[in-house]
Protein backbone atom coordinates (compact mmCIF):
# COMPACT_ATOMS: atom_id res chain seq x y z
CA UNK A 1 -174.82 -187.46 -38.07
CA UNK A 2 -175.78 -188.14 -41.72
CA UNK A 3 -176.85 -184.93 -43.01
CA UNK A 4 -178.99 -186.04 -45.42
CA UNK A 5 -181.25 -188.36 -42.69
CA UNK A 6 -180.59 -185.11 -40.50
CA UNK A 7 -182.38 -183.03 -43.09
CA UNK A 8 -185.35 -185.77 -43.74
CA UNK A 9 -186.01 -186.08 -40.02
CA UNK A 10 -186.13 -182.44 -39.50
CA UNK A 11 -188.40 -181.80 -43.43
CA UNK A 12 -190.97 -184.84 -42.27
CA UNK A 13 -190.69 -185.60 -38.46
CA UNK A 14 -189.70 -189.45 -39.53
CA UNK A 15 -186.54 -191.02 -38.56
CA UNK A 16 -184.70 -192.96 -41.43
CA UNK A 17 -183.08 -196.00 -40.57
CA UNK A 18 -179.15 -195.68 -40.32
CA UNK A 19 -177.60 -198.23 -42.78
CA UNK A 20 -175.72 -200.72 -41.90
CA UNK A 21 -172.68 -199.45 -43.18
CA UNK A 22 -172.17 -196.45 -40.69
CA UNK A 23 -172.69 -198.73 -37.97
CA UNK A 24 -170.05 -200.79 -38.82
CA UNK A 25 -167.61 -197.52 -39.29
CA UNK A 26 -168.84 -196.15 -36.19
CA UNK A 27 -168.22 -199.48 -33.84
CA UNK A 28 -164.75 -199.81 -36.02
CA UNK A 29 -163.85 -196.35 -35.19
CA UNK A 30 -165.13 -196.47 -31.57
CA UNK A 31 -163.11 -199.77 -31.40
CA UNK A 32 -159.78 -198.06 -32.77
CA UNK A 33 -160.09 -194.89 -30.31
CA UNK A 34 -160.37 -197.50 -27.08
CA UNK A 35 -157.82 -199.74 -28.00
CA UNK A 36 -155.44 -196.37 -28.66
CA UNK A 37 -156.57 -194.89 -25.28
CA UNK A 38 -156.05 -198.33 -23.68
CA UNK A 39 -152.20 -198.22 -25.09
CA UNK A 40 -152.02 -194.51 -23.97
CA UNK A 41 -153.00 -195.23 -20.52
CA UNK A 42 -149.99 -198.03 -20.20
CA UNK A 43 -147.79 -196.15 -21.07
C-alpha cells in the first residue's frame, strides 16, 4: 500500500483515492506475474 494514503486513512478515518498511476503498475505487474506463471506451468 501507499504509505502515505496508509498514514492519512489511519490520522483522519478517510480513504484517499488511489491515483491512477498505481493502478496501471499494479494491473501491469499483475499482468507480467500471470503471463510468467502461465509459461512456467508449460513447461
Amino acid at each position: 500500500a501507499d504509505a502515505s494514503r496508509l498514514r492519512t486513512w489511519i490520522e483522519t478515518g478517510k480513504v484517499m483515492p488511489v491515483p491512477a498511476a498505481a493502478l496501471s503498475y499494479k494491473k501491469q505487474k499483475a499482468a507480467q506475474m500471470a503471463a510468467a506463471g502461465q509459461t512456467a506451468q508449460n513447461d
